[in-house]
C-alpha atoms as a PDB file:
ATOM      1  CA  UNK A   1       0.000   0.000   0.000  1.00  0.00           C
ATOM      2  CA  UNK A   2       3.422   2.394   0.900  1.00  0.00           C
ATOM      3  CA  UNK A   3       4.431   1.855  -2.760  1.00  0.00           C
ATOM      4  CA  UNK A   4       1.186   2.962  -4.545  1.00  0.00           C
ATOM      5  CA  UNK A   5       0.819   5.968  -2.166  1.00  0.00           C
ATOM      6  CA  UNK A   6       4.319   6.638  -2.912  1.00  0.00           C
ATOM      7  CA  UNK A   7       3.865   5.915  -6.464  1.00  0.00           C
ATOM      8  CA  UNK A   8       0.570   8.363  -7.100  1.00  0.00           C
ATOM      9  CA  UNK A   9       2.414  11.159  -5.508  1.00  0.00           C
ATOM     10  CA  UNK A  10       6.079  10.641  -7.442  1.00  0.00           C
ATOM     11  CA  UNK A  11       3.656  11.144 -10.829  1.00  0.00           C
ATOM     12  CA  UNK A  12       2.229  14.035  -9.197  1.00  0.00           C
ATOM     13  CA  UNK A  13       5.283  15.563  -8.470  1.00  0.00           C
ATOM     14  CA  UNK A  14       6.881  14.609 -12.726  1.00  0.00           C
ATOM     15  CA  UNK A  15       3.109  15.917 -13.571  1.00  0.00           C
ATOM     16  CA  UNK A  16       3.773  19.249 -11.860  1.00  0.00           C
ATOM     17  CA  UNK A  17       7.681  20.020 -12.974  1.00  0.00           C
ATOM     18  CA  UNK A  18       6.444  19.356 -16.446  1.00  0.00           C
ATOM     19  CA  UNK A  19       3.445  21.682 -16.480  1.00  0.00           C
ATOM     20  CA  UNK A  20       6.027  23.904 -14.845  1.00  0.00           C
ATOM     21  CA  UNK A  21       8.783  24.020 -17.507  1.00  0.00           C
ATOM     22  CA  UNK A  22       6.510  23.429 -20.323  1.00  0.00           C
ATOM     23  CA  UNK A  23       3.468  25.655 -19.751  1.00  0.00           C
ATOM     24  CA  UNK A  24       4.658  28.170 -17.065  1.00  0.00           C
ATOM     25  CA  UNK A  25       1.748  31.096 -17.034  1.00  0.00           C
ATOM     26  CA  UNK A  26      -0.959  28.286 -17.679  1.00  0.00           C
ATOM     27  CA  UNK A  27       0.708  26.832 -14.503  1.00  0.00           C
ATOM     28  CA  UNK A  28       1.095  29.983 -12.751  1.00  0.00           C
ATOM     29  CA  UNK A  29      -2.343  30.964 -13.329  1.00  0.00           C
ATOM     30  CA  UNK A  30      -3.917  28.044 -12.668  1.00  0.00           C
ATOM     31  CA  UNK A  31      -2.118  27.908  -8.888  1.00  0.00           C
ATOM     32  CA  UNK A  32      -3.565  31.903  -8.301  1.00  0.00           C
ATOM     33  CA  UNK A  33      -7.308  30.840  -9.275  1.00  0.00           C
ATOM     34  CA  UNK A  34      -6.460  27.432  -7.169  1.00  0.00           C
ATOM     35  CA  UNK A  35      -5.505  30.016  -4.225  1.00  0.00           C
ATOM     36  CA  UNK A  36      -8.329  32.760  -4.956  1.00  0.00           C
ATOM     37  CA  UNK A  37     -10.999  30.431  -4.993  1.00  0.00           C
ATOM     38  CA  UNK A  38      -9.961  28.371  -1.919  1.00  0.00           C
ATOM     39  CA  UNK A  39      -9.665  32.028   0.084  1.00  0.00           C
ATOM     40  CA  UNK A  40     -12.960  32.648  -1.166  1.00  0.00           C
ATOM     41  CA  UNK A  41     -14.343  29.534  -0.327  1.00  0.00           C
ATOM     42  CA  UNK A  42     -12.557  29.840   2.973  1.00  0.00           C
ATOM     43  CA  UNK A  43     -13.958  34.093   3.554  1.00  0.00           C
ATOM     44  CA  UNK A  44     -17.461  32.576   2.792  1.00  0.00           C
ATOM     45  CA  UNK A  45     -17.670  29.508   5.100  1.00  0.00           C
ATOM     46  CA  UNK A  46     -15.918  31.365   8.315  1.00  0.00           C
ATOM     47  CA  UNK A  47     -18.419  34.482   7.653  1.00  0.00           C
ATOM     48  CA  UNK A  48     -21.504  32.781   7.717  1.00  0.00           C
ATOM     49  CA  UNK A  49     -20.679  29.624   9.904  1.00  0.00           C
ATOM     50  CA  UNK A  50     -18.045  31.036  12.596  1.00  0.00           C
ATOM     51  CA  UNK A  51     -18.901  34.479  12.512  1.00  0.00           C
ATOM     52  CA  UNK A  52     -22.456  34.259  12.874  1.00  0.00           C
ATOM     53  CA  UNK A  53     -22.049  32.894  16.363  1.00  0.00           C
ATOM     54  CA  UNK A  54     -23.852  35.446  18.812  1.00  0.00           C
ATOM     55  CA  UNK A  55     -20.620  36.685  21.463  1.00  0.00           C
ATOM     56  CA  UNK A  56     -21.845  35.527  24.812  1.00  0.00           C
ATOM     57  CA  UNK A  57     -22.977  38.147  26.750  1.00  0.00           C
ATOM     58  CA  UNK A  58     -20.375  38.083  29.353  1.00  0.00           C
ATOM     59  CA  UNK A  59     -18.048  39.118  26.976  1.00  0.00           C
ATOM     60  CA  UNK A  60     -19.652  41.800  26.130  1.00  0.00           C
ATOM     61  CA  UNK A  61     -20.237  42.836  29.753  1.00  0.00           C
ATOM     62  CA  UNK A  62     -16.435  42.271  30.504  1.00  0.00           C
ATOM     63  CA  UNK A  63     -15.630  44.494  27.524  1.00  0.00           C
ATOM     64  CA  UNK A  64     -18.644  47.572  28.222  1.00  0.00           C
ATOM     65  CA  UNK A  65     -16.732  47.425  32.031  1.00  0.00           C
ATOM     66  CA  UNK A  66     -13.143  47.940  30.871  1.00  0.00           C
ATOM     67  CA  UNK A  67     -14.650  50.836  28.738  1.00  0.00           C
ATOM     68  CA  UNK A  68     -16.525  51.991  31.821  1.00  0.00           C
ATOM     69  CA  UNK A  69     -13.668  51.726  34.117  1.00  0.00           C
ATOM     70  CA  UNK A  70     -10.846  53.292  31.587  1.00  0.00           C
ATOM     71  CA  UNK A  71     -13.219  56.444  31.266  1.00  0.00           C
ATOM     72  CA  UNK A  72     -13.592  56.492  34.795  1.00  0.00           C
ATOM     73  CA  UNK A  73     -10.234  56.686  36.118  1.00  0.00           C
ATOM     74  CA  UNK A  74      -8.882  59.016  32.808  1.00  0.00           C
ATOM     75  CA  UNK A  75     -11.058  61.534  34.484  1.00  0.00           C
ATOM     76  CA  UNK A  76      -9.155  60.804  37.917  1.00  0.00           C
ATOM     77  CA  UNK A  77      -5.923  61.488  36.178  1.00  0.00           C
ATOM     78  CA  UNK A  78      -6.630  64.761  34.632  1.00  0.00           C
ATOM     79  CA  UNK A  79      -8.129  65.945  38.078  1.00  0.00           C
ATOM     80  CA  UNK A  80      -5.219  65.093  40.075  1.00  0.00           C
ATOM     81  CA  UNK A  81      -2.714  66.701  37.842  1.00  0.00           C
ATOM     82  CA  UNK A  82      -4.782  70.057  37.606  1.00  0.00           C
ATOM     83  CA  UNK A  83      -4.281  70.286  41.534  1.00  0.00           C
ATOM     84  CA  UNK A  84      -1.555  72.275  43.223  1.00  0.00           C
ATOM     85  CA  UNK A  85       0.655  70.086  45.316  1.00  0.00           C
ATOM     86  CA  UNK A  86       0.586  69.890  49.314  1.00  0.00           C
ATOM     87  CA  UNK A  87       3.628  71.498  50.950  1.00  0.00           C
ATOM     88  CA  UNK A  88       4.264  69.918  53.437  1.00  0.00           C
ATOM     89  CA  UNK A  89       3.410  70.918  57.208  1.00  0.00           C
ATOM     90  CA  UNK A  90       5.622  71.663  59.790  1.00  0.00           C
ATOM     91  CA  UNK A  91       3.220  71.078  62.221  1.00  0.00           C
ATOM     92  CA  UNK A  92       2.988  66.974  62.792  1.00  0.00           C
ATOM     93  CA  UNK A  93       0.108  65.380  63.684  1.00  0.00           C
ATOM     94  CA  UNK A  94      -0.368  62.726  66.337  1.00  0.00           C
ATOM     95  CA  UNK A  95       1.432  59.723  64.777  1.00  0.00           C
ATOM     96  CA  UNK A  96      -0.574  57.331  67.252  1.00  0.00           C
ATOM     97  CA  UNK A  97      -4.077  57.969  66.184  1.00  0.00           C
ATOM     98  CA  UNK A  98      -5.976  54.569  65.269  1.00  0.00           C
ATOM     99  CA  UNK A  99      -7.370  54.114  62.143  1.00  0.00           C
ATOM    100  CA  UNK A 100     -11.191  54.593  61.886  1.00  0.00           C
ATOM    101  CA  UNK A 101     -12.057  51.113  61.020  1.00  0.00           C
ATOM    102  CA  UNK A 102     -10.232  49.393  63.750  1.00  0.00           C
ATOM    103  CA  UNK A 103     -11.371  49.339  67.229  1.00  0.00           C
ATOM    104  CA  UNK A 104     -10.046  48.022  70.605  1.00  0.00           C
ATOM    105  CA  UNK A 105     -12.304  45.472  72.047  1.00  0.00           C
ATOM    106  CA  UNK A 106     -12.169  45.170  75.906  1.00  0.00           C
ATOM    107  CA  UNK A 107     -12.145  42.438  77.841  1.00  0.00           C
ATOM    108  CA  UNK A 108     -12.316  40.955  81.209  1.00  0.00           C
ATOM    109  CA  UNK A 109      -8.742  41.460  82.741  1.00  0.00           C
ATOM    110  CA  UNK A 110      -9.520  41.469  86.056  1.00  0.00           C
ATOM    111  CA  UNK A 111     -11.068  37.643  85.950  1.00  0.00           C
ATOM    112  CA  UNK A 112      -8.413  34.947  86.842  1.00  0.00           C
ATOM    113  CA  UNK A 113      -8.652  31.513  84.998  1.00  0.00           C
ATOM    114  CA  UNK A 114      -7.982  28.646  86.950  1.00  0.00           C
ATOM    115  CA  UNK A 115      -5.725  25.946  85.351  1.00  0.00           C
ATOM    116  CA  UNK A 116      -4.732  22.736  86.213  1.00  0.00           C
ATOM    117  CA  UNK A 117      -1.233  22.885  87.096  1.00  0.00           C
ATOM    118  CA  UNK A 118       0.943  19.617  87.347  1.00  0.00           C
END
């Protein structure tokens, strides 16, 4: 079966080298409508078949929130370079102030646990 499969394309090969150095622009030409029509061919069946798939909509979600979110923060950037910048104070504020959204939770210190000792 190698042999025969080897065989059909060794004539194919003679077949093309002859058309080649016997009829070039018949050759030529016939290789460019080959091409054309396959690309066409090709254009046609990826338009109608793969490109007529609807985009799920998450995409298009993901996509109208990057859009939403690059507007967003270009308007951020032109604000902050429009202000002046802070000089800076020479009077220092209390270093040990807690931040607002941590809080100290009291307990009962005063109550001794008894434990087993050994």
């Amino acid at each position: 079966m190698k042999f025969i499969i080897y065989g059909i394309i060794g004539l194919a090969a003679v077949g093309l080298v002859m058309q080649l150095l016997t009829n070039t622009t018949g050759f030529l030409s016939n290789i460019f409508m080959t091409v054309i029509i396959g690309l066409a061919i090709f254009g046609l069946f990826y338009y109608f078949v793969l490109g007529g798939r609807n985009r799920s909509s998450d995409v298009k979600k993901y996509k109208q929130a990057v859009k939403q979110s690059k507007s967003k923060y270009a308007q951020y950037q032109n604000t902050s370079t429009a202000r002046k910048p802070k000089q800076p104070n020479p009077i220092k504020k209390k270093a040990s102030k807690r931040p607002s959204h941590l809080r100290v939770i009291d307990g009962n210190k005063s109550k001794n646990k008894k434990r087993v000792s050994n």
